[in-house]
Each structure stands twice: as structure tokens, then as C-alpha cells.
C-alpha atoms as a PDB file:
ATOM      1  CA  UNK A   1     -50.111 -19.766  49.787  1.00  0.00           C
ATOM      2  CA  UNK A   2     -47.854 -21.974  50.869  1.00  0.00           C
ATOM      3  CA  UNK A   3     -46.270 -22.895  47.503  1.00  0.00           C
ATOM      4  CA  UNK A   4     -45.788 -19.071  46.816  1.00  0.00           C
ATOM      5  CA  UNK A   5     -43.972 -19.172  50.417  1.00  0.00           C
ATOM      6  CA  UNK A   6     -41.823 -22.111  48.659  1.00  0.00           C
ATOM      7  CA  UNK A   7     -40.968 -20.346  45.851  1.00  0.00           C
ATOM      8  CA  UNK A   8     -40.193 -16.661  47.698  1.00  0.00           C
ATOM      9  CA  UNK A   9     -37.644 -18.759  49.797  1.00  0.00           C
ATOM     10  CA  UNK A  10     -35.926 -20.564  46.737  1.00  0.00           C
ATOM     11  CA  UNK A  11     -35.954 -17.063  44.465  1.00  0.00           C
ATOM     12  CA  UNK A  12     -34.051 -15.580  47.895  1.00  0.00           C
ATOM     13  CA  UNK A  13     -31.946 -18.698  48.054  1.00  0.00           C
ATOM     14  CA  UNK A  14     -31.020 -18.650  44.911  1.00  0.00           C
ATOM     15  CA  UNK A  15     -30.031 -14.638  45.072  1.00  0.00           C
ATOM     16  CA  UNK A  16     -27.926 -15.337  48.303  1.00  0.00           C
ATOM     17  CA  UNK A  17     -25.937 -17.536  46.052  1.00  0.00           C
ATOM     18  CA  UNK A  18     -25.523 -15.545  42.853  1.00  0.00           C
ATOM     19  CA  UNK A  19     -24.484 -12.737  45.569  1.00  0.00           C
ATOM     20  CA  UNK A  20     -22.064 -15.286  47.590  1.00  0.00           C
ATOM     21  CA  UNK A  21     -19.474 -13.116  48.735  1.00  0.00           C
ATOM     22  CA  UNK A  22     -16.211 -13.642  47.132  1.00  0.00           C
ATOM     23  CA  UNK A  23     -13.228 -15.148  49.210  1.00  0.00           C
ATOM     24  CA  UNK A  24     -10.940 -13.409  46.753  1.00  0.00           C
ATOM     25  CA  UNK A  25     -12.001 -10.138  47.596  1.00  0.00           C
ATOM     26  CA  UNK A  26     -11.876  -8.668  43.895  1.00  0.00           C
ATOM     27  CA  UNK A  27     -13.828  -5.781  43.002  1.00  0.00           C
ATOM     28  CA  UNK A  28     -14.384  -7.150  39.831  1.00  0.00           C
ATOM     29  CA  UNK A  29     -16.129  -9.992  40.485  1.00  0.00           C
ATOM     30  CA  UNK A  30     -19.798  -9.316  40.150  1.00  0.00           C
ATOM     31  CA  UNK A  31     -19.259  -8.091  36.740  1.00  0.00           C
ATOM     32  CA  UNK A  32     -17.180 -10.982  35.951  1.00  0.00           C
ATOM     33  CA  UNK A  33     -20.051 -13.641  37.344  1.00  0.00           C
ATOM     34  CA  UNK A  34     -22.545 -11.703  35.156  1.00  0.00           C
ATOM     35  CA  UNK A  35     -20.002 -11.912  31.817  1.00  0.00           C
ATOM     36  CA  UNK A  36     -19.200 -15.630  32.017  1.00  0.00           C
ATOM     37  CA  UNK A  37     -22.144 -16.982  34.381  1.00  0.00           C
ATOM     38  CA  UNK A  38     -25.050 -14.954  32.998  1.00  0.00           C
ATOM     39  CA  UNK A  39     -28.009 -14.984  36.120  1.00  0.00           C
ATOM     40  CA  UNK A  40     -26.605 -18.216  37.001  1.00  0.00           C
ATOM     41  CA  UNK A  41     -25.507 -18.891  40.617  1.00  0.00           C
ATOM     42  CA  UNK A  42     -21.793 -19.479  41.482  1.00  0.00           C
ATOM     43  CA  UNK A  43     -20.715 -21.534  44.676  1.00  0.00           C
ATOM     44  CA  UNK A  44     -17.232 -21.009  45.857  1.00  0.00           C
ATOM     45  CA  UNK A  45     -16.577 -24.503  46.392  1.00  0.00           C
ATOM     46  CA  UNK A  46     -13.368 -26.410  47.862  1.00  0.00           C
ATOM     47  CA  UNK A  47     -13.227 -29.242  45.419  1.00  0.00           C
ATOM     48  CA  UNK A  48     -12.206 -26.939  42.895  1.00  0.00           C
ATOM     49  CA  UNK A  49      -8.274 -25.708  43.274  1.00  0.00           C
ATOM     50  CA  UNK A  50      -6.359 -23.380  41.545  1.00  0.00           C
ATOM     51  CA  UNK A  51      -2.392 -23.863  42.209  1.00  0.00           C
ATOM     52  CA  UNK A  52      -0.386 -20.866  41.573  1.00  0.00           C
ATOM     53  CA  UNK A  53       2.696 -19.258  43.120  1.00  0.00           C
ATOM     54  CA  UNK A  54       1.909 -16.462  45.459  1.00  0.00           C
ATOM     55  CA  UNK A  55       4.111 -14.575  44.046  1.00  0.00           C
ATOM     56  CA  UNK A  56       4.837 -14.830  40.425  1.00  0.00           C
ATOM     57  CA  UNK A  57       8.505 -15.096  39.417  1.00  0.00           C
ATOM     58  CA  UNK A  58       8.127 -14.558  35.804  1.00  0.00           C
ATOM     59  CA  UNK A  59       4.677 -12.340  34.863  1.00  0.00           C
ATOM     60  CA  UNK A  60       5.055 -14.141  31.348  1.00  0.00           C
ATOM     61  CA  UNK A  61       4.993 -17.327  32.732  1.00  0.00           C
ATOM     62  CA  UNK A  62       2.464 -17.932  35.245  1.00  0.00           C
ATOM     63  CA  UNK A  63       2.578 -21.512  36.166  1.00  0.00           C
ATOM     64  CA  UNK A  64      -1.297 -22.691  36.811  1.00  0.00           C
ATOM     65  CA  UNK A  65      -2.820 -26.299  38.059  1.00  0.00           C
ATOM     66  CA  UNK A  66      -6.123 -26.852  37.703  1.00  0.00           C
ATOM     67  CA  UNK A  67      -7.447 -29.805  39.754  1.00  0.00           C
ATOM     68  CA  UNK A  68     -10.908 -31.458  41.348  1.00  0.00           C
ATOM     69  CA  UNK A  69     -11.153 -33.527  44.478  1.00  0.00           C
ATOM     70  CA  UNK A  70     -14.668 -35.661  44.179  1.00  0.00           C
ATOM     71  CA  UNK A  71     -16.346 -33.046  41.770  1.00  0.00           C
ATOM     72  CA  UNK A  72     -18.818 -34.813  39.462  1.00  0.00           C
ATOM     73  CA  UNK A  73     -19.659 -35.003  35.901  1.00  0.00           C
ATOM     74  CA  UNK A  74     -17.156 -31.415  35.100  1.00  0.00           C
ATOM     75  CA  UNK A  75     -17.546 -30.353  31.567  1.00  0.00           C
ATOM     76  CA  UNK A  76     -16.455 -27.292  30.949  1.00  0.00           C
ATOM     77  CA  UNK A  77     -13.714 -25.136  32.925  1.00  0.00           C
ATOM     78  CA  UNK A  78     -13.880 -21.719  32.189  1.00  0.00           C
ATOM     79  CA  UNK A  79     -10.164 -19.955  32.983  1.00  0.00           C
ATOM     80  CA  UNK A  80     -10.209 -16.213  33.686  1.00  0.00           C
ATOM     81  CA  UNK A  81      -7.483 -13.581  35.436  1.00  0.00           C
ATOM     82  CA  UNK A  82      -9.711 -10.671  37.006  1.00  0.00           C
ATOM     83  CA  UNK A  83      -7.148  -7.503  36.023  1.00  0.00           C
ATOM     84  CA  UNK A  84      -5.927  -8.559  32.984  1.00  0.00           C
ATOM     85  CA  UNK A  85      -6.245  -6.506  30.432  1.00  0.00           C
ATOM     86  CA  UNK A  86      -7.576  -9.444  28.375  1.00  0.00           C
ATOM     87  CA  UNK A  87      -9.336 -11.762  31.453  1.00  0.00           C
ATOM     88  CA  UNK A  88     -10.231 -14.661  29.153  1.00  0.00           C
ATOM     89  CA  UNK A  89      -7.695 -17.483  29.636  1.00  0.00           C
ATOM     90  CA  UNK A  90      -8.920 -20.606  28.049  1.00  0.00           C
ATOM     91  CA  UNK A  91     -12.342 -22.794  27.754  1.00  0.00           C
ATOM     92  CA  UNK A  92     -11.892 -26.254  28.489  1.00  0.00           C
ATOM     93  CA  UNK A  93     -13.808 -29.212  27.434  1.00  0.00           C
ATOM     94  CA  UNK A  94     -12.691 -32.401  28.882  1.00  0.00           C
ATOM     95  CA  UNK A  95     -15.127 -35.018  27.037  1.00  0.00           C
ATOM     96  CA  UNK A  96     -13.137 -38.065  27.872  1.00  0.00           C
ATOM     97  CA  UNK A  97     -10.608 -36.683  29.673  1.00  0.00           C
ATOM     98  CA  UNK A  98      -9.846 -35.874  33.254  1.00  0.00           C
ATOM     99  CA  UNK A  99     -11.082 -32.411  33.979  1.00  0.00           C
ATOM    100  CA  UNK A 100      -7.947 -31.356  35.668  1.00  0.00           C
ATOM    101  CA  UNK A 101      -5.301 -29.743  33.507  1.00  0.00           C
ATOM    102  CA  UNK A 102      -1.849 -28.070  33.849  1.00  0.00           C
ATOM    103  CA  UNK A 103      -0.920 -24.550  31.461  1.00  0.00           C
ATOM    104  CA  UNK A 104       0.987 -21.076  31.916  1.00  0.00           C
ATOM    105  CA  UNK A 105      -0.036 -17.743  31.778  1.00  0.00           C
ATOM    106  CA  UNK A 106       0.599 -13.768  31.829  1.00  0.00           C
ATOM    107  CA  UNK A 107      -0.482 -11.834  33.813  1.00  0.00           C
ATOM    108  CA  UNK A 108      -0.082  -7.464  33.618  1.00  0.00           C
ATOM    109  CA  UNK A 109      -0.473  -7.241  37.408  1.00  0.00           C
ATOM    110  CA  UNK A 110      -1.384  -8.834  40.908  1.00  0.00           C
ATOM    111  CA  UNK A 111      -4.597 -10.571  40.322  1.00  0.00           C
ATOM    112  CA  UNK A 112      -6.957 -13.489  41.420  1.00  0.00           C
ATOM    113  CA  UNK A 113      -6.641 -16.562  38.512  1.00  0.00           C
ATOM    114  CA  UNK A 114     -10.153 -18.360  38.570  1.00  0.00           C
ATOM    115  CA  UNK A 115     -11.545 -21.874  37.518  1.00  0.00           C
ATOM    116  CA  UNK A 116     -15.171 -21.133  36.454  1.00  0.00           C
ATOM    117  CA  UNK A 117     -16.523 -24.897  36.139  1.00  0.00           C
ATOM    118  CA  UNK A 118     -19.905 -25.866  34.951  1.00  0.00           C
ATOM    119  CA  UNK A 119     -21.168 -29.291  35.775  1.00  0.00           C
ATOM    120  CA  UNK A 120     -23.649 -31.680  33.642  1.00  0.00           C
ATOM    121  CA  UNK A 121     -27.002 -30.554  35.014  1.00  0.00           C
ATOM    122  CA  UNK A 122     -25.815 -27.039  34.271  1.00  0.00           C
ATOM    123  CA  UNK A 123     -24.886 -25.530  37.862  1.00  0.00           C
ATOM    124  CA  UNK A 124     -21.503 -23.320  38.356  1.00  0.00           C
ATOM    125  CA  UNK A 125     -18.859 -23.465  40.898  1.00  0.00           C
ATOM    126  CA  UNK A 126     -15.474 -22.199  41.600  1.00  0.00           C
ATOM    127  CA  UNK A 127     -12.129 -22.123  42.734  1.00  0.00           C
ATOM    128  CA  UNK A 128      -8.843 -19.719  43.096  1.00  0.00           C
ATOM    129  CA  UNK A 129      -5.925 -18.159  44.213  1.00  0.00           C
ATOM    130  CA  UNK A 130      -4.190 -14.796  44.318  1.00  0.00           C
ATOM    131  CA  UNK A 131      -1.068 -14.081  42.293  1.00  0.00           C
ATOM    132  CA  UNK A 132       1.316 -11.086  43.076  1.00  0.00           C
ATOM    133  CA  UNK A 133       3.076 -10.158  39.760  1.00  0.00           C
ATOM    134  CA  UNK A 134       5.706  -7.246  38.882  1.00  0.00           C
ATOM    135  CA  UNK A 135       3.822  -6.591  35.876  1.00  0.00           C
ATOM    136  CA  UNK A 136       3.974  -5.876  32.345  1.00  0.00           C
ATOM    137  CA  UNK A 137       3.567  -9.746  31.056  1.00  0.00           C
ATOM    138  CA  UNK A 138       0.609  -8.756  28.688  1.00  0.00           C
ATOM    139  CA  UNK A 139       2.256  -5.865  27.062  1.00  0.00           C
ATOM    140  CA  UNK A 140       5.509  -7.200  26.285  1.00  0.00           C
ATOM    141  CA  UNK A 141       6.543  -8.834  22.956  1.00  0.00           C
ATOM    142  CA  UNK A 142       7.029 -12.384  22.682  1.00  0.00           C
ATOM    143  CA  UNK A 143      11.184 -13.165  23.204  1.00  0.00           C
ATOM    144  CA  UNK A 144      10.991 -15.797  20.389  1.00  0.00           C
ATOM    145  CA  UNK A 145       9.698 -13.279  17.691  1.00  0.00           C
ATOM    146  CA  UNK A 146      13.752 -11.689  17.764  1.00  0.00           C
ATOM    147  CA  UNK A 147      14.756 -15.248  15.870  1.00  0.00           C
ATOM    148  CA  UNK A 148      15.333 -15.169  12.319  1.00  0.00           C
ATOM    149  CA  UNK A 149      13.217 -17.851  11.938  1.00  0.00           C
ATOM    150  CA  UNK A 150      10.785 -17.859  14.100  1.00  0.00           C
ATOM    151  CA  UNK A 151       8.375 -18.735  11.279  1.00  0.00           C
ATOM    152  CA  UNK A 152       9.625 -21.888  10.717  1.00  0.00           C
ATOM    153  CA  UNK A 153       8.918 -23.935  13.947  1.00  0.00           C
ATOM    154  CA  UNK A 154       5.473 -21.788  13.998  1.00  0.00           C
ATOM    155  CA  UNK A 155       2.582 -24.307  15.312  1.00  0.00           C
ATOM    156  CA  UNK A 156       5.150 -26.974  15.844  1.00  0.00           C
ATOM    157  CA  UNK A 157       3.897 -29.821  18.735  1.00  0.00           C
ATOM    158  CA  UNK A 158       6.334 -31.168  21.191  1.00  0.00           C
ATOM    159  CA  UNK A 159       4.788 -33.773  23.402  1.00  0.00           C
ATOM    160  CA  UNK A 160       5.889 -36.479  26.123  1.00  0.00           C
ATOM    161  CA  UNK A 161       3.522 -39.411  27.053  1.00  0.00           C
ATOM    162  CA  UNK A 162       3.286 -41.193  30.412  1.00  0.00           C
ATOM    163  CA  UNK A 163       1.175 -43.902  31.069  1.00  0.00           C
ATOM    164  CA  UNK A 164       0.650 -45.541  34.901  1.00  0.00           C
ATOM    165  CA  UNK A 165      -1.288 -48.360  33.526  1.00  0.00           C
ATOM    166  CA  UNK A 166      -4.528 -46.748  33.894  1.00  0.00           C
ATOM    167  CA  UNK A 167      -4.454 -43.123  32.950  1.00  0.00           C
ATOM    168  CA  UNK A 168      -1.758 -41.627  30.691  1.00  0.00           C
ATOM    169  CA  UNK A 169      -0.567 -37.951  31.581  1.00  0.00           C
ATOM    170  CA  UNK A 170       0.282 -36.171  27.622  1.00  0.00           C
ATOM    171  CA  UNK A 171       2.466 -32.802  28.024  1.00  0.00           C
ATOM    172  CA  UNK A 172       2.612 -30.623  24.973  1.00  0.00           C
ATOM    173  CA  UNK A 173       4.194 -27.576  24.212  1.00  0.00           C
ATOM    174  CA  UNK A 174       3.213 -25.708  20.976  1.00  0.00           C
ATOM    175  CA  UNK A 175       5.615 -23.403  19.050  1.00  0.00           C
ATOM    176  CA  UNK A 176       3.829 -20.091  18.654  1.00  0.00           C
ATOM    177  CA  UNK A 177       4.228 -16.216  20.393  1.00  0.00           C
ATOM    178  CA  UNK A 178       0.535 -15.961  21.361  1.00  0.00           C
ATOM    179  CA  UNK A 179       1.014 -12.151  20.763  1.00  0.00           C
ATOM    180  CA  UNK A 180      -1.822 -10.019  22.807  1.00  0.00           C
ATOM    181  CA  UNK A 181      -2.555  -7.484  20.387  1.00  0.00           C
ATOM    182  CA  UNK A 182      -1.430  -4.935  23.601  1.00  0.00           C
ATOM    183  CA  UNK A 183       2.532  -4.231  22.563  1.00  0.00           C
ATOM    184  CA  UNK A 184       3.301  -1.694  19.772  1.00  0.00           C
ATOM    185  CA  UNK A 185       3.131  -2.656  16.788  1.00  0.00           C
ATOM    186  CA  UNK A 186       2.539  -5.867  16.927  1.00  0.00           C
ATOM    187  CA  UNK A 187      -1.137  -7.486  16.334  1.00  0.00           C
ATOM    188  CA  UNK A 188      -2.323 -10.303  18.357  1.00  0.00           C
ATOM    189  CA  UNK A 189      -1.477 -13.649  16.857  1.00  0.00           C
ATOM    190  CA  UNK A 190      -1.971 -16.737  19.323  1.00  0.00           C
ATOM    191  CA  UNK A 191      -3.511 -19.918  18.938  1.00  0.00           C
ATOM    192  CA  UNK A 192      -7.494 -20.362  19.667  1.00  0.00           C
ATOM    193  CA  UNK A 193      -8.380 -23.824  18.695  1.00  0.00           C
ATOM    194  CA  UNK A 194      -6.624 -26.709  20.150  1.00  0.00           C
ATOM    195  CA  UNK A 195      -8.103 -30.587  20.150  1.00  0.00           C
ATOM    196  CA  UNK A 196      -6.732 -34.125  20.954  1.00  0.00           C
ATOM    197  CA  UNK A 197      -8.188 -37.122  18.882  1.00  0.00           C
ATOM    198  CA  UNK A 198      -7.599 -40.806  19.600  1.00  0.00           C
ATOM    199  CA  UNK A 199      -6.746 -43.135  16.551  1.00  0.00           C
ATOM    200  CA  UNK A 200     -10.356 -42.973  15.575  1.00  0.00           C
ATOM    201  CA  UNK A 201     -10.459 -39.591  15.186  1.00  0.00           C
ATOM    202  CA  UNK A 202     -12.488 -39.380  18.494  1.00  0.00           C
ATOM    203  CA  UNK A 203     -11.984 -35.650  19.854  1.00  0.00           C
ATOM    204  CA  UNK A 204     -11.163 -36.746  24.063  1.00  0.00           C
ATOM    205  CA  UNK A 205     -10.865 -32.893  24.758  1.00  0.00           C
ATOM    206  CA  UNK A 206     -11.467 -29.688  23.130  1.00  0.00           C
ATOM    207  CA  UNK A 207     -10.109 -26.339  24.198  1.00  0.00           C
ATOM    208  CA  UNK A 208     -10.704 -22.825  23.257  1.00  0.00           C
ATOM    209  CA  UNK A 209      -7.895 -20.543  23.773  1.00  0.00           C
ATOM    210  CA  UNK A 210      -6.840 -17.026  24.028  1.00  0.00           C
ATOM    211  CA  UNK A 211      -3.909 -13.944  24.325  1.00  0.00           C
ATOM    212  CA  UNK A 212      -2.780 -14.330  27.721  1.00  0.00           C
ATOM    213  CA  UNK A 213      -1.771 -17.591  27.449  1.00  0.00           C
ATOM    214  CA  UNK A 214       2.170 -17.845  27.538  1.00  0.00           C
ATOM    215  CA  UNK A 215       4.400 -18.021  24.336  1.00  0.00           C
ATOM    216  CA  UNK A 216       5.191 -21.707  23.062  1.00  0.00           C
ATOM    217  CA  UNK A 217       2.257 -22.564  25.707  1.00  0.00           C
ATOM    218  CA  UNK A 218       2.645 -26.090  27.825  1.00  0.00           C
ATOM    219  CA  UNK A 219      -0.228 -27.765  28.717  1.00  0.00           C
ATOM    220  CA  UNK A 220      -0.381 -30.824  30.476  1.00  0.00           C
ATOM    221  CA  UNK A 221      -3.643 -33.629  30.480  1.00  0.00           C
ATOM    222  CA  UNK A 222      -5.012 -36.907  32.018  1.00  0.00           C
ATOM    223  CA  UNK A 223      -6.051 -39.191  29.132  1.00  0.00           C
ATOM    224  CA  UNK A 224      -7.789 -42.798  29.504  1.00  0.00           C
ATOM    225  CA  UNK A 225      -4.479 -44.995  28.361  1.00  0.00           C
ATOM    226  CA  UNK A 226      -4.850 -45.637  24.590  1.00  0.00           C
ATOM    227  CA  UNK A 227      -2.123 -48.421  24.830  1.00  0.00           C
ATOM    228  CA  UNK A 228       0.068 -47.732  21.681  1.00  0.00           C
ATOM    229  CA  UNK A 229      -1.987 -46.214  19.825  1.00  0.00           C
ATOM    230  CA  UNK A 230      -1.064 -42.762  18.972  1.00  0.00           C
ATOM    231  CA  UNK A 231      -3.092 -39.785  19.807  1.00  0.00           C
ATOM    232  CA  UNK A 232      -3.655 -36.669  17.557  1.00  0.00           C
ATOM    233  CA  UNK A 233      -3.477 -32.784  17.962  1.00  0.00           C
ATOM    234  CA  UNK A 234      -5.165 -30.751  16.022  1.00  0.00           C
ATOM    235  CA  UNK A 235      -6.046 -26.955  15.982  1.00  0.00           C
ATOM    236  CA  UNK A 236      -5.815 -23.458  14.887  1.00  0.00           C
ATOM    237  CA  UNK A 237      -4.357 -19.505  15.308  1.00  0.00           C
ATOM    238  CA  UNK A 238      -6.756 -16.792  14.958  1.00  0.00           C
ATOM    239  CA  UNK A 239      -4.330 -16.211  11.610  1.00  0.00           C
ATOM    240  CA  UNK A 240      -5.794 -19.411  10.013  1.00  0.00           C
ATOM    241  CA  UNK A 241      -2.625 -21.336  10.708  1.00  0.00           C
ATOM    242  CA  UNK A 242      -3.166 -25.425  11.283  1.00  0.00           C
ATOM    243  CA  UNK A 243      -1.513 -27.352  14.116  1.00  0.00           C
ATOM    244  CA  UNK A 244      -1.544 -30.731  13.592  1.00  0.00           C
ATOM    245  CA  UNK A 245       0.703 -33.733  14.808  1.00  0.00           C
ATOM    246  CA  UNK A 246       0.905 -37.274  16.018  1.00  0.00           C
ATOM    247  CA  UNK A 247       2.031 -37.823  19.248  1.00  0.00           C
ATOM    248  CA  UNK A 248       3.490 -41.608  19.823  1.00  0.00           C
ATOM    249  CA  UNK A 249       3.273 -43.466  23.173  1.00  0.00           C
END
């Protein structure tokens, strides 16, 4: 009897978590725990920050921090945007990196911009922050697209290194119009595979991305210092196009 009284009291516990009210207030957020989470519980949890402006000056470029203050053994971070029309940001996999990273966004309208971060023994917890937008930074066509040759720097990598003799920070922008599919007449085009190798060919994160990431996207990473040794980045669009380039210390 008392073992069933054990286990009623950890099946309740366990549904007081999955139904943790959210400090974000969104309506959307059951459904959204269910979509990404399954049945899993989700703990709103401080260690886990999102950094965005309140209000967002530019709606097709969000600028978004992810970071983690004493939070274990991360490996995956799961980016979503509750009321975008496409709510799927990115899916991080930090392997030898730091979990924290750096990127930009759109965003169609005022919404909450979430880190959904699973740990190694499987458990889910979360972090972030409102963002007030005008609008209309899903449905609009990339600005790059009205070049001439737009085609020609397609999936090019620009990249800075800095190293503070432990860690090195690597910031790269890609070359590409991530396209959401949602303006006329134009089908969505953006980049959904991205990796970064060491000299061994070692993948030290892995990243699957999506539409309303920002054109020419910037991301920024914590790496363990590979000394000189150049690192490698390596990817693809959902068109089949490669990315791949050597970054030098």
C-alpha cells in the first residue's frame, strides 16, 4: 500500500510539472510542450536565459543570446518563437562546445522566444523572454535577393576567431536569404544543416536549422581553443546546396 501511495504522489508530481504554469503567459504553450517535449515534464528554470530586446527594432533581425549559468551536461537546445507562423527556430547540438550560443531571428509579431534544453539523463527545462515586434518579418522577401548576383556569394562563410587562452569565441555569418516559403512567389530556400569540425574532422557542434532564421544568418559559439589549427564548416540548404569553408585562427 504504501508503495502505491509512493507512486500516486510521484505520477501527481510529475503532472504538476508537465502543467507548471508558464511565466510567459502564452496561450500557446501547452500545445507547444506537447509538440517539442512529448509527455515529458518542463521546469521553467533560471539558469537558462534568453536575451532579447523588449522591443524589437528590426522584426527581420531579432538579435537572440542564448546562455546557462551552472546548468549541467546541456545537449540539445531546442529554439522556438510561440506566434510565428513557422515556430521552429533552430536545434542545437553542442557536443564539445559550450552550450550557449548567439544568432538572429524574424519574427511576424510580438511573441515569447524560448530555449527548450534537454539535459544528459533526458529531463527538459527552460528559459525566455518576450519580444514586441511591428510585424511582418516572416512574410517579407529577403533584401539581398534584389542583387544581380545574389547567386554568386550564395552559401559563402565569413568568420572571425577569438581565442582568450582557454576558450575561443568563432562568429560566422553565412551568405544565403533563408526565404520562408510565406512571401508571394517566392518558395522557401534557407539553410538546414550547419556543422563545425576540428582538423580531424571531429564534428564539436551540430545544428539543425530552419525559415525564420534571419537572411545571411550570424551565429556566434564557444569552442575549446584548437591553437592554430583551423576549424571547418560544413552544411546544407533544403535546395541541396553545400556550405563548406575553413576558418583560420
Amino acid at each position: 500500500m504504501k508503495q502505491l501511495l509512493m507512486a500516486f504522489g510521484l505520477a501527481l508530481g510529475l503532472c504538476a510539472a508537465a502543467g507548471a504554469a508558464d511565466p510567459l503567459g502564452s496561450s500557446r504553450w501547452p500545445d507547444l510542450q506537447r509538440e517539442y517535449a512529448g509527455n515529458a515534464p518542463v521546469t521553467f528554470d533560471s539558469r537558462v536565459e534568453v536575451l532579447a530586446p523588449k522591443v524589437a527594432e528590426d522584426s527581420m533581425n531579432v538579435p537572440v543570446t542564448i546562455k546557462f549559468r551552472n546548468l549541467p551536461d546541456v545537449k540539445r537546445v531546442l529554439v522556438i518563437a510561440d506566434f510565428n507562423p513557422i515556430v521552429k527556430v533552430l536545434d542545437y547540438q553542442p557536443l564539445l562546445a559550450q552550450p550557449g550560443l548567439s544568432f538572429r531571428i524574424k519574427l511576424q509579431q510580438a511573441s515569447p522566444i524560448r530555449a527548450l534544453v534537454q539535459t544528459g539523463d533526458g529531463k527538459w527545462y527552460a528559459g525566455g523572454a518576450w519580444v514586441d515586434a511591428a510585424g511582418g518579418g516572416c512574410t517579407a522577401p529577403s533584401t539581398g535577393r534584389s542583387a544581380p548576383d545574389w547567386t554568386s556569394t550564395l552559401n559563402q562563410v565569413q568568420a572571425r576567431v577569438f581565442h582568450d587562452g582557454q576558450n575561443q569565441r568563432v562568429r560566422l555569418r553565412i551568405m544565403h536569404p533563408m526565404d520562408t516559403g510565406l512571401a508571394p512567389g517566392i518558395p522557401a530556400f534557407y539553410i538546414e544543416q550547419l556543422a563545425v569540425e576540428d582538423a580531424s574532422g571531429e564534428a564539436m557542434l551540430r545544428m539543425e536549422t530552419f525559415e525564420p532564421l534571419s537572411e545571411n544568418p550570424v551565429f556566434s559559439f564557444d569552442l575549446p581553443d584548437t591553437g592554430k589549427a583551423a576549424l571547418r564548416v560544413v552544411g546544407r540548404d533544403n535546395n541541396g546546396n553545400r556550405i563548406d569553408a575553413m576558418v583560420q585562427p
